[in-house]
Protein backbone atom coordinates (compact mmCIF):
# COMPACT_ATOMS: atom_id res chain seq x y z
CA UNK A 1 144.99 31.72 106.99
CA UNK A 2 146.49 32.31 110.36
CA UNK A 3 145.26 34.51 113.24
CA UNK A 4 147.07 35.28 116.27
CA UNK A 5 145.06 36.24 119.11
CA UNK A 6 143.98 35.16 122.68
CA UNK A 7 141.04 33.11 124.13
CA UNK A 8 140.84 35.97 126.77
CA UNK A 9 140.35 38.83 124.16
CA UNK A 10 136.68 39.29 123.84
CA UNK A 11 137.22 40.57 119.75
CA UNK A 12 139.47 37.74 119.01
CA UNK A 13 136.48 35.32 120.38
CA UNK A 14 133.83 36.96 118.22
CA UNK A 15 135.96 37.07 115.18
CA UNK A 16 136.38 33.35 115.66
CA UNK A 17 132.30 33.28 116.35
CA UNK A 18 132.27 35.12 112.73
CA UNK A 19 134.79 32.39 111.35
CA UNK A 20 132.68 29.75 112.55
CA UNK A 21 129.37 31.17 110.88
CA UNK A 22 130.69 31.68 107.78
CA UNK A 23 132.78 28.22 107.30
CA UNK A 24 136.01 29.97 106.90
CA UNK A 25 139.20 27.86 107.74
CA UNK A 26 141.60 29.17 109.66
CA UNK A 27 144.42 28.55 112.07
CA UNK A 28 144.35 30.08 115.76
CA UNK A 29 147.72 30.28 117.39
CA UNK A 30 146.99 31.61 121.41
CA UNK A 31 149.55 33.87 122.39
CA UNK A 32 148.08 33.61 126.33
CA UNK A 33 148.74 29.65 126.06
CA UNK A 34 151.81 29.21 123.45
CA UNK A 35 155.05 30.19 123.91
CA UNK A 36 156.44 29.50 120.56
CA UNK A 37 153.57 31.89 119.13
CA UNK A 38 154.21 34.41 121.00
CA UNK A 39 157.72 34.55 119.99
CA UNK A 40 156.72 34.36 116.50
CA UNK A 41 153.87 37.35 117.01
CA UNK A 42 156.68 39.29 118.83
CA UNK A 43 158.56 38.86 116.26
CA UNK A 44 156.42 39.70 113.91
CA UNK A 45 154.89 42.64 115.57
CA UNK A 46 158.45 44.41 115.60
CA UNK A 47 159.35 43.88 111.79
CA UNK A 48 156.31 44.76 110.41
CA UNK A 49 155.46 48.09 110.03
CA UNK A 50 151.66 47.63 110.22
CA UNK A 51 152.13 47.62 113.75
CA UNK A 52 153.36 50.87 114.31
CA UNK A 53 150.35 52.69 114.95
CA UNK A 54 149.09 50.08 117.40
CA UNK A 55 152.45 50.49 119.36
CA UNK A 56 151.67 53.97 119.53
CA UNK A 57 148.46 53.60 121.43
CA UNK A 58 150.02 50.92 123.85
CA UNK A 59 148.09 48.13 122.23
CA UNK A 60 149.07 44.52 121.33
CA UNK A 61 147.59 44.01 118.01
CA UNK A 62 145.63 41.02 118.23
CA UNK A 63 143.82 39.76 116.64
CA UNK A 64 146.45 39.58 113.45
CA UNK A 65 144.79 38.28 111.28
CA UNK A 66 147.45 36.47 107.85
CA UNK A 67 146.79 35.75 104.75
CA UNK A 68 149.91 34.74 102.45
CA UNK A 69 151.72 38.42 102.44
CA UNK A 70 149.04 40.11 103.20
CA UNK A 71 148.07 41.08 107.59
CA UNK A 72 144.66 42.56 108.58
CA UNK A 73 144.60 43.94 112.61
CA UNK A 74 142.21 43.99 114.56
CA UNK A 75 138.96 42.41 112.65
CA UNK A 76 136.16 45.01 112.65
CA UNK A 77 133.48 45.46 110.60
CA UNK A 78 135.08 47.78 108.44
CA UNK A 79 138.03 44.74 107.30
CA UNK A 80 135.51 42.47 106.55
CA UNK A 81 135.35 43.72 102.98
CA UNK A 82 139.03 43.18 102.86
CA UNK A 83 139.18 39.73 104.55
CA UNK A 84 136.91 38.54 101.54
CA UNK A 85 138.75 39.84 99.09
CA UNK A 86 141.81 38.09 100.09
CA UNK A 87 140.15 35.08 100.73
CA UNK A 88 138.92 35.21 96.82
C-alpha cells in the first residue's frame, strides 16, 4: 500500500496515527519533501479521474491513499470500511 500525503497535513498525520494503531504496513511518499513524488502524484492526480471532484473544490487530494488498482482519497471515517476490504 502506498499513500501520498504531507507531514504538514493534519489528516494525513492522523491517518498515519490510525496506521500505526492498527499494524497496517504502508508506504508514505511526502509530497512537501520529495520531488520525485510529487511528480508522480501530479501525475497521477491528472490521469485519474477520481480526482476530478477534488479539482473542483480547489483541493489537492491528499491523502491518496493505493492499493494495487484500486485509490481511496482523503481517509475519513466513512473509507475505513473500504480500506479493510481491500486490505483482505
Amino acid at each position: 500500500m502506498m499513500v501520498y500525503g504531507s507531514y504538514l497535513c493534519s489528516s494525513c498525520i492522523e491517518m498515519q496515527e490510525y496506521f500505526e494503531t492498527h499494524s497496517i504496513d504502508y508506504t508514505f511518499y511526502d509530497i512537501t519533501l520529495d520531488l520525485q513524488a510529487v511528480k508522480r502524484f501530479l501525475k497521477l492526480r491528472e490521469e485519474s479521474p477520481i480526482f476530478d471532484e477534488v479539482k473542483k473544490e480547489g483541493k489537492i487530494g491528499i491523502h491518496t491513499i493505493i492499493i494495487g488498482e484500486e485509490m481511496i482519497l482523503d481517509f475519513w471515517e466513512k473509507q475505513i470500511e473500504r480500506l479493510n476490504q481491500l486490505l483482505k
